[in-house]
Protein backbone atom coordinates (compact mmCIF):
# COMPACT_ATOMS: atom_id res chain seq x y z
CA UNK A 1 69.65 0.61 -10.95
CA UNK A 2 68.25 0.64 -7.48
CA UNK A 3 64.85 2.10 -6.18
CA UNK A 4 64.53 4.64 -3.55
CA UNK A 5 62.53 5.56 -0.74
CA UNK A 6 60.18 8.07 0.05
CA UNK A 7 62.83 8.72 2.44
CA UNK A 8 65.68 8.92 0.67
CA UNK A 9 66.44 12.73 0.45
CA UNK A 10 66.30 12.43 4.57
CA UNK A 11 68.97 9.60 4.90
CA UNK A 12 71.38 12.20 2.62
CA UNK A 13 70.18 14.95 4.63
CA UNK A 14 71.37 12.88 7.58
CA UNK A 15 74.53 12.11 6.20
CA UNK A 16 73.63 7.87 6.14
CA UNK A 17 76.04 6.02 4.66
CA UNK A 18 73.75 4.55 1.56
CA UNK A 19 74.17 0.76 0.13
CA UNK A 20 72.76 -1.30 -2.34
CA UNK A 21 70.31 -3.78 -0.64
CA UNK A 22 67.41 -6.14 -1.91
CA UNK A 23 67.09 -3.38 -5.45
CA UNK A 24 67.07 -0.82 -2.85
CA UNK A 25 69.31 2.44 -1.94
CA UNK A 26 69.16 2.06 1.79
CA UNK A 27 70.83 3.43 4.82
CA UNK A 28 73.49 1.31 6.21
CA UNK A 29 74.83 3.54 8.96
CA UNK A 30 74.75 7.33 10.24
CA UNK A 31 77.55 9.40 11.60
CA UNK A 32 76.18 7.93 14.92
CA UNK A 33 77.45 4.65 14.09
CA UNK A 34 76.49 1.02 14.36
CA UNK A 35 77.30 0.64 17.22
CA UNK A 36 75.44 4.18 19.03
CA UNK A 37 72.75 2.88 16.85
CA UNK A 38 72.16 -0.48 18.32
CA UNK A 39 72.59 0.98 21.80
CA UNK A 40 69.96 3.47 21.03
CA UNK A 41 67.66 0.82 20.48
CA UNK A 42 68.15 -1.41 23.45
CA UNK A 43 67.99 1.83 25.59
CA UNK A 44 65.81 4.22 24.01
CA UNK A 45 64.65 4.08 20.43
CA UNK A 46 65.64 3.99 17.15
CA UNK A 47 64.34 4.91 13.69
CA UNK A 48 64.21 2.36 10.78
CA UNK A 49 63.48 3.16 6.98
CA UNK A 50 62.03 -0.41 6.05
CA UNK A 51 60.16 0.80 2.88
CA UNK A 52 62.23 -1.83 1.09
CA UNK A 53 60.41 -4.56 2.31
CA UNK A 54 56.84 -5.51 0.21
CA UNK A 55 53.48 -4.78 1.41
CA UNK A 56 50.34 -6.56 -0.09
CA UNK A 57 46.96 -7.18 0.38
CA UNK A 58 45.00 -10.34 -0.08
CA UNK A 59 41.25 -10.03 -0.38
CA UNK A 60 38.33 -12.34 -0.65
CA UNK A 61 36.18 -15.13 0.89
CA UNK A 62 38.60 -17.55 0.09
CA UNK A 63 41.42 -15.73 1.40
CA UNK A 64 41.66 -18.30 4.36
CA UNK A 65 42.38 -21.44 2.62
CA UNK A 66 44.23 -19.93 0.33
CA UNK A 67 47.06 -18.75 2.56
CA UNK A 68 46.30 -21.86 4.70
CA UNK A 69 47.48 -24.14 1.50
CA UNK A 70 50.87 -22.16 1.12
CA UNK A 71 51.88 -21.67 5.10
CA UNK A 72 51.88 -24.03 7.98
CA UNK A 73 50.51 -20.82 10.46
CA UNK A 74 46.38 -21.63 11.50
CA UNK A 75 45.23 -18.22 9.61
CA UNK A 76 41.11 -19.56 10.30
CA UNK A 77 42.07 -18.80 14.02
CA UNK A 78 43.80 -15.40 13.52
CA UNK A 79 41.45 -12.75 15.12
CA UNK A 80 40.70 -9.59 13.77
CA UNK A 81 43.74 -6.85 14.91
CA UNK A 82 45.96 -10.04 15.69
CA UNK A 83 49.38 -10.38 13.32
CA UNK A 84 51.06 -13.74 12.68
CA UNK A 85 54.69 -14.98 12.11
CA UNK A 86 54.60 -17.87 9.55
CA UNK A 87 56.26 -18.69 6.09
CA UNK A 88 55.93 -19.98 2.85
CA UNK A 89 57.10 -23.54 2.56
CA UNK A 90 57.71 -25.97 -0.85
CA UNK A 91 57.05 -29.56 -1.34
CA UNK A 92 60.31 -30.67 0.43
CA UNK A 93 59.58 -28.94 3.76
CA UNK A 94 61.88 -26.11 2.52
CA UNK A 95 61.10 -22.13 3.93
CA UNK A 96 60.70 -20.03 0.55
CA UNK A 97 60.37 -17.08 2.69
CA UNK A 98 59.46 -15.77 5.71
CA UNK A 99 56.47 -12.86 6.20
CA UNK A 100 54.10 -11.41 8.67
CA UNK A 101 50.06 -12.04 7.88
CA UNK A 102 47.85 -9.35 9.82
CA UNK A 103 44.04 -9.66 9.87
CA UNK A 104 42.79 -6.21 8.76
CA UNK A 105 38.87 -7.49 9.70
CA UNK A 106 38.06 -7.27 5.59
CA UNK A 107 41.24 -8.07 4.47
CA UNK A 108 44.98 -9.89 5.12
CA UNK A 109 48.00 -7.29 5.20
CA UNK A 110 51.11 -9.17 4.76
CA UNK A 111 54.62 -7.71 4.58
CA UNK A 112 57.01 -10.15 2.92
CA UNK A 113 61.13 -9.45 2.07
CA UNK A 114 61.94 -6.89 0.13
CA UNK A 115 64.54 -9.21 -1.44
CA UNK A 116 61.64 -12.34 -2.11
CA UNK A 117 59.08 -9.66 -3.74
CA UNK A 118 58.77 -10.97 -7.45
CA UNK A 119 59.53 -14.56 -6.46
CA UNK A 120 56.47 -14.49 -3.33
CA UNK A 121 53.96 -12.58 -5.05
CA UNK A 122 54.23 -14.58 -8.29
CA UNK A 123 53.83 -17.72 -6.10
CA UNK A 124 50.60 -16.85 -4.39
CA UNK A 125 49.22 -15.53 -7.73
CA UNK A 126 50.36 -18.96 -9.22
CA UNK A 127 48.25 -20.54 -6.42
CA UNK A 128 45.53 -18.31 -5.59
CA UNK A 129 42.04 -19.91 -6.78
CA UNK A 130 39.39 -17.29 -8.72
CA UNK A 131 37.86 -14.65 -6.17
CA UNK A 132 41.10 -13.74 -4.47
CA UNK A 133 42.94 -11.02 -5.34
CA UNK A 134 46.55 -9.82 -4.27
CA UNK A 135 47.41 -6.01 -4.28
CA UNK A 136 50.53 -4.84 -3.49
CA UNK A 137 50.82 -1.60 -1.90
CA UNK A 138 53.58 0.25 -4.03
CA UNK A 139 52.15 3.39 -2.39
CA UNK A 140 53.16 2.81 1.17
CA UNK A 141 56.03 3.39 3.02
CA UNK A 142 57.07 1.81 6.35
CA UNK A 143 59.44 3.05 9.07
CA UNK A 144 59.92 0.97 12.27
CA UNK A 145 60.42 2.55 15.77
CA UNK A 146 61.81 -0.10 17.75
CA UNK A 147 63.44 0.61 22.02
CA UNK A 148 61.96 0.64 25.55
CA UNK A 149 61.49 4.46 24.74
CA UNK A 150 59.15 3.98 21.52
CA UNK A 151 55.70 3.75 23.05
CA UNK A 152 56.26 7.22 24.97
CA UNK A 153 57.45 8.57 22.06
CA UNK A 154 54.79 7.54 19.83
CA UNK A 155 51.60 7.68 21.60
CA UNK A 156 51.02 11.65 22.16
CA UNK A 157 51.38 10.87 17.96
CA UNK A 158 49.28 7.60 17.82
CA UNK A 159 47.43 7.29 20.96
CA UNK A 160 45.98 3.76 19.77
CA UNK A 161 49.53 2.91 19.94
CA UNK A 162 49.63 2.39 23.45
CA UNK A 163 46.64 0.42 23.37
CA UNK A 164 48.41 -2.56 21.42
CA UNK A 165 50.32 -5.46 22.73
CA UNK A 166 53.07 -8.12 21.41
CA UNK A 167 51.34 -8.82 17.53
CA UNK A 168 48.53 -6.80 17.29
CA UNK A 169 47.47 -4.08 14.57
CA UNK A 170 45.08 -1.11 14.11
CA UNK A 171 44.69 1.62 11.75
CA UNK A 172 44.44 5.16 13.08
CA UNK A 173 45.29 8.52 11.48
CA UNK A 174 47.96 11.04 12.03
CA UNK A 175 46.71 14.37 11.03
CA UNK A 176 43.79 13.32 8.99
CA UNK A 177 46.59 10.62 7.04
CA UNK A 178 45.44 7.10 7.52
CA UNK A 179 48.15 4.32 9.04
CA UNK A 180 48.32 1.29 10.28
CA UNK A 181 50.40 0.48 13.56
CA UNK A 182 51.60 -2.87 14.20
CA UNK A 183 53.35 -3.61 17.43
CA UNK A 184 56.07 -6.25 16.38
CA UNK A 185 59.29 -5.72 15.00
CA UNK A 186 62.86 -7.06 14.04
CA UNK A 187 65.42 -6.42 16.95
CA UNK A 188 63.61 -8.15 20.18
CA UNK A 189 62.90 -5.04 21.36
CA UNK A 190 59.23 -3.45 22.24
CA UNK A 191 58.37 -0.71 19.16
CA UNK A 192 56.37 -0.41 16.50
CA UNK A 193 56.21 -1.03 12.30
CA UNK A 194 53.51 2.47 11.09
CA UNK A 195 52.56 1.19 7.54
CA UNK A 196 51.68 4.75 5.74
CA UNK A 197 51.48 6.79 2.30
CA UNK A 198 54.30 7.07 1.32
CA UNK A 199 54.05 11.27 0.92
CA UNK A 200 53.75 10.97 4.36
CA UNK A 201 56.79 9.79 5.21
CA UNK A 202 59.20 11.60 5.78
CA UNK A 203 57.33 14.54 7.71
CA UNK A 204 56.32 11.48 10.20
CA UNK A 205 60.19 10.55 10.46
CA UNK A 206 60.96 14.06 11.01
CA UNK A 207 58.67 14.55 13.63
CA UNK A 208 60.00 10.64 15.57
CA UNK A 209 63.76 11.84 15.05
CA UNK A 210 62.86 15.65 16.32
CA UNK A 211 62.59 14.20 20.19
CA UNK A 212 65.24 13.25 22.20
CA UNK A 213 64.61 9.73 22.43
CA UNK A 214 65.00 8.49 19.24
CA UNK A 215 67.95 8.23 16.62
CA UNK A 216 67.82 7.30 13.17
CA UNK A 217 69.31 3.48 12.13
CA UNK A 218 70.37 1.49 9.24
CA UNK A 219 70.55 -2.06 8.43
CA UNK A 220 74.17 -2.20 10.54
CA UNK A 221 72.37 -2.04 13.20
CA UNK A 222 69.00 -3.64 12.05
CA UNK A 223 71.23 -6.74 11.95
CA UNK A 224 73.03 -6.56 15.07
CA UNK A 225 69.95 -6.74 16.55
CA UNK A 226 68.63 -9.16 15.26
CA UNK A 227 71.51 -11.41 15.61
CA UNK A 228 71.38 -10.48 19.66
CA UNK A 229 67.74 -11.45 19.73
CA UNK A 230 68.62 -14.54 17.77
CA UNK A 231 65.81 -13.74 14.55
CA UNK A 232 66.68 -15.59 11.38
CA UNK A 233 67.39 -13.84 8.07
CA UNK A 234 66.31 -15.15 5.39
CA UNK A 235 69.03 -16.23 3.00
CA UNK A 236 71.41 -16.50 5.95
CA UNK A 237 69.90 -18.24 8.56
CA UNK A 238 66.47 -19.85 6.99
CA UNK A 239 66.18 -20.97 3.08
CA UNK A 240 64.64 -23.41 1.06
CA UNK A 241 67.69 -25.60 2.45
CA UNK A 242 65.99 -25.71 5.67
CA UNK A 243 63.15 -26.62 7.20
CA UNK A 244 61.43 -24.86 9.95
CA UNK A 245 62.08 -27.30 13.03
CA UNK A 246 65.57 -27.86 12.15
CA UNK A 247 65.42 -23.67 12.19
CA UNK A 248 63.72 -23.95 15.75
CA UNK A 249 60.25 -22.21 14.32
CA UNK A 250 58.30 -25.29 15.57
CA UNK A 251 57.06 -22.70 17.57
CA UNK A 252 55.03 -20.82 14.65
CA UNK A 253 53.12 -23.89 13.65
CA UNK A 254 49.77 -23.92 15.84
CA UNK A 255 48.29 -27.17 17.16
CA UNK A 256 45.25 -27.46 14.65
CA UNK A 257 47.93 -27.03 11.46
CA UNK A 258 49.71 -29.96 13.35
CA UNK A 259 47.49 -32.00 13.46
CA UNK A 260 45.81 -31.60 10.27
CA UNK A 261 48.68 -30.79 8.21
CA UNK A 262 47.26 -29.43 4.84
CA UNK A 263 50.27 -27.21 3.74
CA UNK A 264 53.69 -27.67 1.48
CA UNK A 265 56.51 -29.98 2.94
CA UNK A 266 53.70 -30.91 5.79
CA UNK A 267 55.25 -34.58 5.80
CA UNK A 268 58.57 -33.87 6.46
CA UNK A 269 57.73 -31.08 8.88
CA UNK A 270 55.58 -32.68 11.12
CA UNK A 271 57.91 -35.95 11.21
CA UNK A 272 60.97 -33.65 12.30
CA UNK A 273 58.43 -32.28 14.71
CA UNK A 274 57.82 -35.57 16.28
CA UNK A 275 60.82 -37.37 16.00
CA UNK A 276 63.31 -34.19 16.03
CA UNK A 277 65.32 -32.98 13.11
CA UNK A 278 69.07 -34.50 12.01
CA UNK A 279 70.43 -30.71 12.54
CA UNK A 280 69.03 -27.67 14.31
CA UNK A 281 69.87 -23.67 14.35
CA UNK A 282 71.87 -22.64 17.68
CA UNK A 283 73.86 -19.77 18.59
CA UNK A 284 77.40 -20.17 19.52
CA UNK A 285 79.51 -18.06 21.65
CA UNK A 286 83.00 -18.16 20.56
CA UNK A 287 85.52 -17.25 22.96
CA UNK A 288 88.20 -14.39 22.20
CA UNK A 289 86.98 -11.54 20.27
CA UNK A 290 87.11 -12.75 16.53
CA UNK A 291 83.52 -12.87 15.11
CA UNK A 292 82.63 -15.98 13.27
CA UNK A 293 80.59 -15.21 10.32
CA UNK A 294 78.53 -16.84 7.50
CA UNK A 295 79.95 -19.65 6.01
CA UNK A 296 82.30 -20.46 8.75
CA UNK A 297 83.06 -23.94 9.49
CA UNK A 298 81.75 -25.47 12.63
CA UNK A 299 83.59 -28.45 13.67
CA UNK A 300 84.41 -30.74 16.75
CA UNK A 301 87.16 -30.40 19.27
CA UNK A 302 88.92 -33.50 17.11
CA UNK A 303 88.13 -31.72 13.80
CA UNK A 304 85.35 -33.27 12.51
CA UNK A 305 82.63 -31.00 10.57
CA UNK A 306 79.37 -30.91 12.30
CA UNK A 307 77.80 -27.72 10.77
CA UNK A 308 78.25 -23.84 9.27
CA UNK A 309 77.42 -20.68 10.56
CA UNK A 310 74.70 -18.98 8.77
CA UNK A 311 75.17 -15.60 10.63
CA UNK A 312 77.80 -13.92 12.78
CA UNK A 313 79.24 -10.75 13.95
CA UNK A 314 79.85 -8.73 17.18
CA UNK A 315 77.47 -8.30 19.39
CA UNK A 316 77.58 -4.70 21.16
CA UNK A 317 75.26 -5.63 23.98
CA UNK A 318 76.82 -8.31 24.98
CA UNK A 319 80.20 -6.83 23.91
CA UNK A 320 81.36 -10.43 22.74
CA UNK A 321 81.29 -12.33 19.15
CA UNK A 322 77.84 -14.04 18.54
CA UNK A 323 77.34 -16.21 15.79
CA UNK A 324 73.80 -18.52 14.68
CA UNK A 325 75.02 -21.95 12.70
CA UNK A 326 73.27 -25.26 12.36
CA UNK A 327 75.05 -28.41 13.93
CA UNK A 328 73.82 -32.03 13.68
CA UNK A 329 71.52 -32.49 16.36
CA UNK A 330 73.89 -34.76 18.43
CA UNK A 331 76.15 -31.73 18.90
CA UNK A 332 73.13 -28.74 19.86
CA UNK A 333 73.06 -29.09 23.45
CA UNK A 334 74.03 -26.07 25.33
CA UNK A 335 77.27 -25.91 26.99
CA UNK A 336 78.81 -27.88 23.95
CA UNK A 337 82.00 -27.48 22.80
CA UNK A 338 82.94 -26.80 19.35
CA UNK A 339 85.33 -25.37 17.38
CA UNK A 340 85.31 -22.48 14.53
CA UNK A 341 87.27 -22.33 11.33
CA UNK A 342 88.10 -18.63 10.76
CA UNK A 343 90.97 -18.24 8.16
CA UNK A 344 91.97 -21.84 8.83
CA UNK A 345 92.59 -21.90 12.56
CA UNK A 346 90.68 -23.53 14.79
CA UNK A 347 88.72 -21.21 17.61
CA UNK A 348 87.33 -22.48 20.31
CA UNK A 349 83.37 -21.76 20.91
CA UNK A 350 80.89 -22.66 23.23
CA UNK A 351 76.85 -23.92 21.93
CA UNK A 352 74.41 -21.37 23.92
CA UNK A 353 70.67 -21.01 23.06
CA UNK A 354 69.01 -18.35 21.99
CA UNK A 355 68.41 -15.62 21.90
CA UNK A 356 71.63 -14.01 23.62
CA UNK A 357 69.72 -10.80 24.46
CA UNK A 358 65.74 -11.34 26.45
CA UNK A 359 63.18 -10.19 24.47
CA UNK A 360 61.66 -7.18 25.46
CA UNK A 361 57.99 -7.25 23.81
CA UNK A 362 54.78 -5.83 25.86
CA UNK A 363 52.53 -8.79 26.25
């Protein structure tokens, strides 16, 4: 049995192609295609349904330290309308799972994967101390508006909108219906996650996909994106197998947290940090036109096995295969050569870094 959105009846409507994803009954694709999909995106705008995906609260004056003792991210520094990348990381250096934490000034909003729900919000509760509480928002929805095109189109709507950069957050109202607005997203493109009731829904979809701008996309295309802009997935790219450096999030671990450590796996982490990790995440270009995806075989030009690919596919703005793997570390300079097993021939393939697409986020 899988859950539904509040938008659900409008992905029919629109004649999406529905699939089974994280408990969910999501959109896939539309008659527009994948491929029209992603291109809307780069170009103009697109429309996600990402109610899948868990929303929670965490409240109280020890809300700090208590997130501080499960991620490596500096939450004491995170400002009031500021949103943070981090994740959740075990004893081993591990990623459990990967989320956004937003200060909302009297509380933390975090929106975690859909497909982690029961497993992250029974580890905070298993680790939050007396006086913080955790609330998840079953009442929300969330759709994502994500292209170059997405701040025209939403700001006669949200006029704080416009007002946001790259990771910040505010709450406004549509039509006396409270929101929140968080500039960020999932496809290296400027846009925007709105965090509302979820009643609300669908007449705020209606009104997005009603201009000319924007088209409506599913998790084809969510993923094609992604894979472009070279974001991890977790469960492909980023798992409890791997540890944040060798997944090239060094990045998301501020200076203080470095230095003072304090957090799950900290021993491991910050020695990989220092003295470099035995594998890391890159993206490889293969050449020809067959996609290399998960699970493929990475090997050397003599045949030895150096790594796996953890995601892979085509890539329509590039118009080439693109594929993310982890090689040993000897082996992840750009430019290096490297062969793919796909149905037991070898395929030549090039190491490239990331992302294969520029971000396009307003700083």
């Amino acid at each position: 049995m899988t859950d539904r959105t509040a938008l659900h009846a409008l992905h029919q409507e629109l004649g999406a192609r529905m699939v089974a994803f994280a408990g969910w009954d999501m959109p896939v694709s539309y008659p527009l295609g994948v491929m029209g999909e992603h291109a809307a995106a780069r170009e103009r705008a697109a429309l996600f349904d990402v109610s899948h995906m868990c929303q929670a609260e965490l409240r109280g004056d020890g809300a700090v330290a208590a997130l501080e003792a499960l991620v490596p991210a500096s939450i004491a520094t995170l400002k009031p309308g500021k949103a943070r990348y981090t994740f959740f990381t075990d004893a081993d250096g591990g990623i459990l799972d990967d989320l956004i934490v937003s200060n909302a000034a009297d509380h933390f909003y975090l929106v975690l994967n859909a497909a982690r729900r029961e497993h992250d919000l029974g580890h905070m509760r298993a680790h939050l101390p007396d006086g913080v509480d955790l609330v998840e928002r079953t009442d929300l929805a969330m759709i994502a508006l994500q292209g170059p095109k997405a701040e025209s189109v939403l700001a006669p709507i949200v006029p704080a909108a416009a007002d946001l950069a790259f990771m910040e957050t505010a709450t406004a109202e549509i039509g006396g219906t409270p929101v929140r607005v968080s500039r960020l997203g999932y496809t290296g493109e400027d846009g925007f996650e709105i965090s509302l009731p979820a009643e609300a829904a669908e007449a705020l979809a209606r009104r997005l996909l009603g201009h000319a701008d924007v088209e409506a996309a599913g998790l084809g295309a969510r993923d094609s994106l992604r894979m472009e802009a070279g974001l991890c997935l977790y469960g492909n790219d980023i798992d409890t197998t791997t540890s944040p450096v060798e997944a090239g999030l060094g990045w998301a671990i501020q200076k203080r947290r470095r230095e003072e450590g304090g957090f799950p796996g900290a021993e491991r982490i910050l020695r990989e940090l220092a003295d470099g990790p035995a594998r890391r995440l890159v993206g490889l270009r293969p050449e020809g036109r067959a996609p290399a995806r998960a699970g493929t075989v990475i090997a050397t030009a003599d045949g030895r096995d150096i790594g796996q690919v953890t995601s892979g596919g085509f890539g329509p703005t590039v118009q080439a295969p693109v594929s993310m793997g982890y090689v040993e570390s000897e082996h992840a300079a750009e430019g290096t050569d490297v062969a793919l097993m796909i149905r037991g021939k070898a395929h030549p393939a090039r190491v490239t870094t990331l992302p294969f697409v520029s971000h396009n986020y307003k700083r």
